[in-house]
Each structure stands twice: as C-alpha cells, then as structure tokens.
C-alpha atoms as a PDB file:
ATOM      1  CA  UNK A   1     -13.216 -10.499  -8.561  1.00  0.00           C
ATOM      2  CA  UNK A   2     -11.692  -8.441 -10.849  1.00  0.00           C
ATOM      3  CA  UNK A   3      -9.959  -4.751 -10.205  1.00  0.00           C
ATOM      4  CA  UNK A   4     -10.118  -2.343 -13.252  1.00  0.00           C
ATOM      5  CA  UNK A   5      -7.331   0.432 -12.369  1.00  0.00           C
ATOM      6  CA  UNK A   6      -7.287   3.699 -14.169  1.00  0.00           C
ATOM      7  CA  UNK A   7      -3.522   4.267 -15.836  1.00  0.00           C
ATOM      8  CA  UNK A   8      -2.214   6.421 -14.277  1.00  0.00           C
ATOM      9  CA  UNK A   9      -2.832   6.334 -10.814  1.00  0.00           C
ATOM     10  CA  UNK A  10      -1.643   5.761  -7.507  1.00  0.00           C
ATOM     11  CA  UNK A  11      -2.283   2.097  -5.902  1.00  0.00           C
ATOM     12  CA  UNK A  12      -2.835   2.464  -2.299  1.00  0.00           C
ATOM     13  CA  UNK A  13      -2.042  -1.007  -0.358  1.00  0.00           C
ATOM     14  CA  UNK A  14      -3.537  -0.744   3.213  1.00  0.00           C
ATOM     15  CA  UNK A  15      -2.999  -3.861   5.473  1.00  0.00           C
ATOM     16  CA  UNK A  16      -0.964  -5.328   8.907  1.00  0.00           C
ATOM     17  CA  UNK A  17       2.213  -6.738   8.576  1.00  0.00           C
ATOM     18  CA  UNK A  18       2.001 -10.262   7.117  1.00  0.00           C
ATOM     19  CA  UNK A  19      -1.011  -9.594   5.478  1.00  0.00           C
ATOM     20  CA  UNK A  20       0.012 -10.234   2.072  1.00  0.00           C
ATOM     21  CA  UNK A  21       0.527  -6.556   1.160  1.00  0.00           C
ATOM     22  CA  UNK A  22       3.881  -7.072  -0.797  1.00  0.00           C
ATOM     23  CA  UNK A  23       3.018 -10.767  -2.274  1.00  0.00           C
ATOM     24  CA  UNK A  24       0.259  -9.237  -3.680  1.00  0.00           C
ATOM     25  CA  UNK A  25       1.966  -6.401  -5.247  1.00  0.00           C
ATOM     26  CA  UNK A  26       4.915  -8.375  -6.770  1.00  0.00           C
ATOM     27  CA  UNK A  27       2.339 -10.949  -8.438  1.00  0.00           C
ATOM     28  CA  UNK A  28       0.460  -7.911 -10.311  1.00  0.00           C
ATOM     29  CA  UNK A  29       2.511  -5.242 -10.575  1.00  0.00           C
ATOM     30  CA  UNK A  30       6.413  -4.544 -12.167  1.00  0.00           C
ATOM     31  CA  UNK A  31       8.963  -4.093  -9.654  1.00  0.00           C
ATOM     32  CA  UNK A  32       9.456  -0.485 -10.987  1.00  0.00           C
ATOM     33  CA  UNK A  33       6.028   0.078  -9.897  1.00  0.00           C
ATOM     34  CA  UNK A  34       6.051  -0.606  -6.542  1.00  0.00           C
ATOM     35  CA  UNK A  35       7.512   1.878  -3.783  1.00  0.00           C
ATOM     36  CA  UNK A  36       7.734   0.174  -0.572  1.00  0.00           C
ATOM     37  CA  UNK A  37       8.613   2.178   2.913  1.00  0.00           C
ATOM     38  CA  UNK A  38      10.520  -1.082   3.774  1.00  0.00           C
ATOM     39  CA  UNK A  39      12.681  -0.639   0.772  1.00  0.00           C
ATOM     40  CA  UNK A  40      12.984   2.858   1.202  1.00  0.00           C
ATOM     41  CA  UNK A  41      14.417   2.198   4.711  1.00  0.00           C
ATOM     42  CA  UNK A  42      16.853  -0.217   3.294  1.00  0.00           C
ATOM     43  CA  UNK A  43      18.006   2.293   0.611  1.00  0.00           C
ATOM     44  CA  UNK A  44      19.038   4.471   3.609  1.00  0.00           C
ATOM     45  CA  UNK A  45      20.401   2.115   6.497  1.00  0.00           C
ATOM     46  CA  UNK A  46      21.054  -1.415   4.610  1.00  0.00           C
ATOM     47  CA  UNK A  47      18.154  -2.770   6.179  1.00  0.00           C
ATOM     48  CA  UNK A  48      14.478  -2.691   6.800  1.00  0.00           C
ATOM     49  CA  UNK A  49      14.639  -2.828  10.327  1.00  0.00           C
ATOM     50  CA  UNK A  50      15.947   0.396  11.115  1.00  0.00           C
ATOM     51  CA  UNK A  51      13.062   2.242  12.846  1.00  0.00           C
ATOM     52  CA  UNK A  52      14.884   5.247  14.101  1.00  0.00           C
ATOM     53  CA  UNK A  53      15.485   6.319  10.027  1.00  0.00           C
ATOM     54  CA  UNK A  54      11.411   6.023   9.540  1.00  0.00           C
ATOM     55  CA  UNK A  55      11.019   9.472   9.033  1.00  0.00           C
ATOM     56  CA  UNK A  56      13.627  10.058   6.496  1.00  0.00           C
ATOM     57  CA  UNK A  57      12.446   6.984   4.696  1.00  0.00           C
ATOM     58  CA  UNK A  58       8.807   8.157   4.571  1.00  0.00           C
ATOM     59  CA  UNK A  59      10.104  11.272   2.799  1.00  0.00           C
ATOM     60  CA  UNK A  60      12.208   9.222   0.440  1.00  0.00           C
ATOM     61  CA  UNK A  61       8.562   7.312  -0.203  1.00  0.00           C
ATOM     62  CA  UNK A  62       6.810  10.522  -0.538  1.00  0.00           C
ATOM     63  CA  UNK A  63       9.058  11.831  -3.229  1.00  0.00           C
ATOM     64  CA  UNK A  64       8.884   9.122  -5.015  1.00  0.00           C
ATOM     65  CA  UNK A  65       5.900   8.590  -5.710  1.00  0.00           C
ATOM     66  CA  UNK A  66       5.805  12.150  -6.064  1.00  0.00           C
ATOM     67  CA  UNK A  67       7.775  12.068  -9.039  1.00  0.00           C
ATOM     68  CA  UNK A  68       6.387   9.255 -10.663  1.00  0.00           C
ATOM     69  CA  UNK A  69       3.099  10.566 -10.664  1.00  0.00           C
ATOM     70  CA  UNK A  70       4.432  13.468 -12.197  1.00  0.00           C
ATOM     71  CA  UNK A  71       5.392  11.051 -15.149  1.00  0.00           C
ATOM     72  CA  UNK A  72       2.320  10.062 -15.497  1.00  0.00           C
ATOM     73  CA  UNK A  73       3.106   6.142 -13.787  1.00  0.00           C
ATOM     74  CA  UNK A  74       0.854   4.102 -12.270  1.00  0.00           C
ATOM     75  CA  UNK A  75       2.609   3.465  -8.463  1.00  0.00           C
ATOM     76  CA  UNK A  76       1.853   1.484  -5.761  1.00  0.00           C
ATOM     77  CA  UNK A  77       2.505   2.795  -2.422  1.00  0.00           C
ATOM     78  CA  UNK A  78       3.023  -0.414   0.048  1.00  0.00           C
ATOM     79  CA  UNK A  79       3.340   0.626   3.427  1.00  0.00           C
ATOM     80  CA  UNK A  80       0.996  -0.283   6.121  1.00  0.00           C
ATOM     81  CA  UNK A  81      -1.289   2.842   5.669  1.00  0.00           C
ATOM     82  CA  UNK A  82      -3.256   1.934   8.362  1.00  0.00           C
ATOM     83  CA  UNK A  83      -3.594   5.322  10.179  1.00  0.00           C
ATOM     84  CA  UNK A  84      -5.503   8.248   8.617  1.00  0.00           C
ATOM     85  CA  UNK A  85      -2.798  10.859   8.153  1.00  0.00           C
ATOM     86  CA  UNK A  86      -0.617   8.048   5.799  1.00  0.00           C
ATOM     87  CA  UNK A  87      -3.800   7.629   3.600  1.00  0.00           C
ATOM     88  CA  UNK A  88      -4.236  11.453   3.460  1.00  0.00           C
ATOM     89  CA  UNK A  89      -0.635  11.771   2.425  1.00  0.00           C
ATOM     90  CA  UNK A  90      -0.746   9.559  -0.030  1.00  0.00           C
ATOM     91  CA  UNK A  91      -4.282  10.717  -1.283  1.00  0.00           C
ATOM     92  CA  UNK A  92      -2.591  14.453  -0.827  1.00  0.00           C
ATOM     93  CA  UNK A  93       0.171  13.328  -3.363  1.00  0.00           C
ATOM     94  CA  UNK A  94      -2.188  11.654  -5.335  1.00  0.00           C
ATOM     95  CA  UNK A  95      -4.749  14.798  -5.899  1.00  0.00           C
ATOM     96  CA  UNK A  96      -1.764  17.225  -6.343  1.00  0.00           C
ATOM     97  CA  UNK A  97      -0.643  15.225  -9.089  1.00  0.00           C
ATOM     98  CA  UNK A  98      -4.040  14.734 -10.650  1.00  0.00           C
ATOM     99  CA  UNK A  99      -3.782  11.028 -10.292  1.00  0.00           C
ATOM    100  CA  UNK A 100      -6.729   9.000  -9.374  1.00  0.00           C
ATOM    101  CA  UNK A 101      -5.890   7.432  -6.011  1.00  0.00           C
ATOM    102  CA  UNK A 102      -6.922   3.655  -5.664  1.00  0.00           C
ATOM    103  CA  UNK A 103      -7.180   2.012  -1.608  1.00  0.00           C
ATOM    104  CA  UNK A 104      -7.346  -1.694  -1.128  1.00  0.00           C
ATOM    105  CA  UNK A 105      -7.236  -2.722   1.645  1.00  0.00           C
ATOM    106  CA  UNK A 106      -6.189  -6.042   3.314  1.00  0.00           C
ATOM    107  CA  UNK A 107      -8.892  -7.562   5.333  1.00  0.00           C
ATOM    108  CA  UNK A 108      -6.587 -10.633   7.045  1.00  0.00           C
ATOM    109  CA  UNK A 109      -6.900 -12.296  10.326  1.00  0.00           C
ATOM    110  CA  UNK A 110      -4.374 -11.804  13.058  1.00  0.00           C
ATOM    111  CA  UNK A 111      -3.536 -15.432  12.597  1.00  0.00           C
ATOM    112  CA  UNK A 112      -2.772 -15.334   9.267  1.00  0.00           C
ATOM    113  CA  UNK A 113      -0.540 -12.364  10.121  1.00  0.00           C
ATOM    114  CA  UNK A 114       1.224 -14.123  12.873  1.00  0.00           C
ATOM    115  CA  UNK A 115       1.103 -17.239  10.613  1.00  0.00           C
ATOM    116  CA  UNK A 116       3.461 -15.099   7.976  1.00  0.00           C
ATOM    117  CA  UNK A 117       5.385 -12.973  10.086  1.00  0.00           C
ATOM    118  CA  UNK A 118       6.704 -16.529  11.374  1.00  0.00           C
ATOM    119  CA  UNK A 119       8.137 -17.661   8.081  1.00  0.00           C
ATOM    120  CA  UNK A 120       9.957 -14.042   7.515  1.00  0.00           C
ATOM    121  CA  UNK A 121      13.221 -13.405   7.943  1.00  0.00           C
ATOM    122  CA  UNK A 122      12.624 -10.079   9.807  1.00  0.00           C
ATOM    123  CA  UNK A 123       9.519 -10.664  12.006  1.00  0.00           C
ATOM    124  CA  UNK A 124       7.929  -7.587  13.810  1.00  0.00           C
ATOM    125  CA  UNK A 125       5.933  -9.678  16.138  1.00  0.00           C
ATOM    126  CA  UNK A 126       2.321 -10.348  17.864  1.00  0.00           C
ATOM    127  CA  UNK A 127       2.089  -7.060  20.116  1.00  0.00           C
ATOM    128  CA  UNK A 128       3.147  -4.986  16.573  1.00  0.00           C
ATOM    129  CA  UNK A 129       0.470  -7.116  14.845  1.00  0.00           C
ATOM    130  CA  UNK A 130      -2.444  -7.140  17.431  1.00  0.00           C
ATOM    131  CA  UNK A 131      -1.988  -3.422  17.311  1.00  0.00           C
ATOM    132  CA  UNK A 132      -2.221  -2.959  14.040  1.00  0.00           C
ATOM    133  CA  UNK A 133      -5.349  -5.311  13.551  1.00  0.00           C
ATOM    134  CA  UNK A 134      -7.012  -3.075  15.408  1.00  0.00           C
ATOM    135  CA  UNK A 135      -6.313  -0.161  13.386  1.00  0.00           C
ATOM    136  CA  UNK A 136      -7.228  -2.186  10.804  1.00  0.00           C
ATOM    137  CA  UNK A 137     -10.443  -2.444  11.712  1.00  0.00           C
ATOM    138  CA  UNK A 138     -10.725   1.152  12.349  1.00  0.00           C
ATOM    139  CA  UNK A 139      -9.650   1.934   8.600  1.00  0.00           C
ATOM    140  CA  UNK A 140     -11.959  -0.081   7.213  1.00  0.00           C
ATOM    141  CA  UNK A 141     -14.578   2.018   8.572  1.00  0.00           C
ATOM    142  CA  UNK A 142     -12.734   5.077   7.782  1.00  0.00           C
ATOM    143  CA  UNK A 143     -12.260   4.461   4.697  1.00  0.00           C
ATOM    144  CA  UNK A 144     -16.373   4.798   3.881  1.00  0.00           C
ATOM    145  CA  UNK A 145     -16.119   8.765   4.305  1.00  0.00           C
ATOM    146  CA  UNK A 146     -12.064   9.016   2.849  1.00  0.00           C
ATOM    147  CA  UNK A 147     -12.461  10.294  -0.691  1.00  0.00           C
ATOM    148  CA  UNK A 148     -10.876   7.296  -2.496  1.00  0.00           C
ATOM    149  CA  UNK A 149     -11.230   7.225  -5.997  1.00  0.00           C
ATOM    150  CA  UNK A 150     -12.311   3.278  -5.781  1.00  0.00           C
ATOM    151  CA  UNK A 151     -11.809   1.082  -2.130  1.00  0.00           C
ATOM    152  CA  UNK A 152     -11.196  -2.634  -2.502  1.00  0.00           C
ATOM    153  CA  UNK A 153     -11.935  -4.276   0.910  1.00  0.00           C
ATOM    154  CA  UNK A 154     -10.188  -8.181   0.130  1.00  0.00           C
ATOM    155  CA  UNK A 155     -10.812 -10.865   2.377  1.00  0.00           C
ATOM    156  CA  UNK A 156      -7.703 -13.341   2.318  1.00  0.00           C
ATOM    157  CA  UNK A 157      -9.997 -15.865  -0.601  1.00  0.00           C
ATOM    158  CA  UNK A 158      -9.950 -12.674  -2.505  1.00  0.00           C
ATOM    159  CA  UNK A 159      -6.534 -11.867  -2.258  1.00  0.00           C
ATOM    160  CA  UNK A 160      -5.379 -14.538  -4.385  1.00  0.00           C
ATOM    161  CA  UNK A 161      -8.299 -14.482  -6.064  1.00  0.00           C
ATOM    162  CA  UNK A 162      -8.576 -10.727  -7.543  1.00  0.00           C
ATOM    163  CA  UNK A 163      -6.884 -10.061 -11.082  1.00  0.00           C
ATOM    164  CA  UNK A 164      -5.590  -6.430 -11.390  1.00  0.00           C
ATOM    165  CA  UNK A 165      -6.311  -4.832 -14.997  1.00  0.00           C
ATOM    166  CA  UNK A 166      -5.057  -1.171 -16.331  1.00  0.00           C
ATOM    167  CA  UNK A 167      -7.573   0.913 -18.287  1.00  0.00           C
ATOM    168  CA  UNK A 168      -5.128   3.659 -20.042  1.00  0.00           C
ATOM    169  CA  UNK A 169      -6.825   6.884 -19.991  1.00  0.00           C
ATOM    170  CA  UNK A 170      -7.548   8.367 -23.788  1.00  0.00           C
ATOM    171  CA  UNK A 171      -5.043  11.564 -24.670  1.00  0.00           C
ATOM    172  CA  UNK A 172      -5.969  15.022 -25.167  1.00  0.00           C
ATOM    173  CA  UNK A 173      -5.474  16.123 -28.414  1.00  0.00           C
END
C-alpha cells in the first residue's frame, strides 16, 4: 500500500495508545515534522505523564501546528485523536490554513496495544486502552461522514507495510 500525501498538509495520526502511532511517524517522517501532545506535555512539565497540564499542552500543539501550516510545512499531528472534537480541531486548523488535512487511522487490536504499552517506559494501562479501543471503533465509523481530505484505515500488516510519498503542489506564478 502506498500513501501519496499532498505537500503541504497536515498528517492526522488517529489510534490507542500502543498502537504504533509514533513508530510509524518517526520511520516516515523528519523529527521536525512531527508535533506530538506527549512532547508538548514534556516541553511544559519535564515529562509526558503530567495529565493535569493537558490543556495547556493541547494549546502548545494547536499553535504549532498552527504556525507551521502557515509556512507552508507538511505536519503531523500525533495525538490519540480519537474523539470527534480533536479531529475537528485539527481539521479546523487545517482548513484555516488552507492545508489539505490527511486522517489515518490506526486499526490495532487491544492486544497489540497492551502488548506495547508493556515494553514502554511510561505505560497508561488496560482500563486507558480498553477505553480507547472503543472509541476507536467509533472513529472509524465517524470518520466516513468527517470531511477528510484522504482517510487511511491501516490494519497492523499495513502499518509496516504502507510507504508514505510527498507530491509537492505546483506554484502560482
């Protein structure tokens, strides 16, 4: 399988914990390209695990992909997206910016997940990751009416599978 992105635009990875999200990313993408809400929490606190500073990391994830959409740079936005309102942020900043916005999305079983989260140094669990297969599920079917540019739904054989190319857009003259 093969994913053709437009360049620019904004890479939307959708997926439980464990899933793969950030693997996935750091084999196909430069580091300056990715904007993860983990990292963002770690800019702020020192560390990914602080929860209480979630909402002033999502704004620090906002903004920057923000900005570099408004340098014309293809981003990808990993964070767990799993619930509507992230994906309609992120398509929001997307639109606003006149960036295409690309969804794929992580199609994993729970065991896989729990498989992963095992071998991490900062594990978020199996309650965490039940819950969020389930709203898995739930985004995969509403993704068919979000207005996506493209939606890639990978199964894990896809995952490492897929190769990732950039189509640059022509300039206006």
């Amino acid at each position: 399988m093969r994913i053709t992105l437009p360049d620019p635009c904004l890479v939307i990875l959708c997926g439980p914990a464990g899933c793969g999200k950030s693997t996935f990313a750091r084999r196909r993408f430069r580091s300056t390209q990715i904007v993860s809400s983990d990292r963002c929490r770690a800019m702020l606190t020192d560390t990914e695990d602080a929860m209480w500073a979630s909402a002033e990391a999502f704004d620090l994830f906002h903004k920057i992909i923000e900005m570099r959409l408004k340098f014309r740079r293809l981003t990808v936005a990993d964070s767990t997206a799993l619930g509507k309102p992230a994906r309609s942020a992120l398509r929001r900043i997307a639109r606003e910016n006149a960036t295409p916005a690309i969804l794929i999305v992580f199609n994993v079983s729970m065991q896989t997940c729990l498989t992963r989260d095992g071998m991490r140094g900062r594990r978020v669990g199996r309650d965490v990751i039940a819950r969020q297969i389930e709203k898995l599920q739930q985004a995969i079917i509403d993704t068919r009416t979000e207005r996506f540019d493209a939606v890639y739904i990978l199964d894990e054989k896809e995952m490492d599978a897929v190769s990732v190319r950039r189509r640059k857009k022509e300039r206006k003259r």
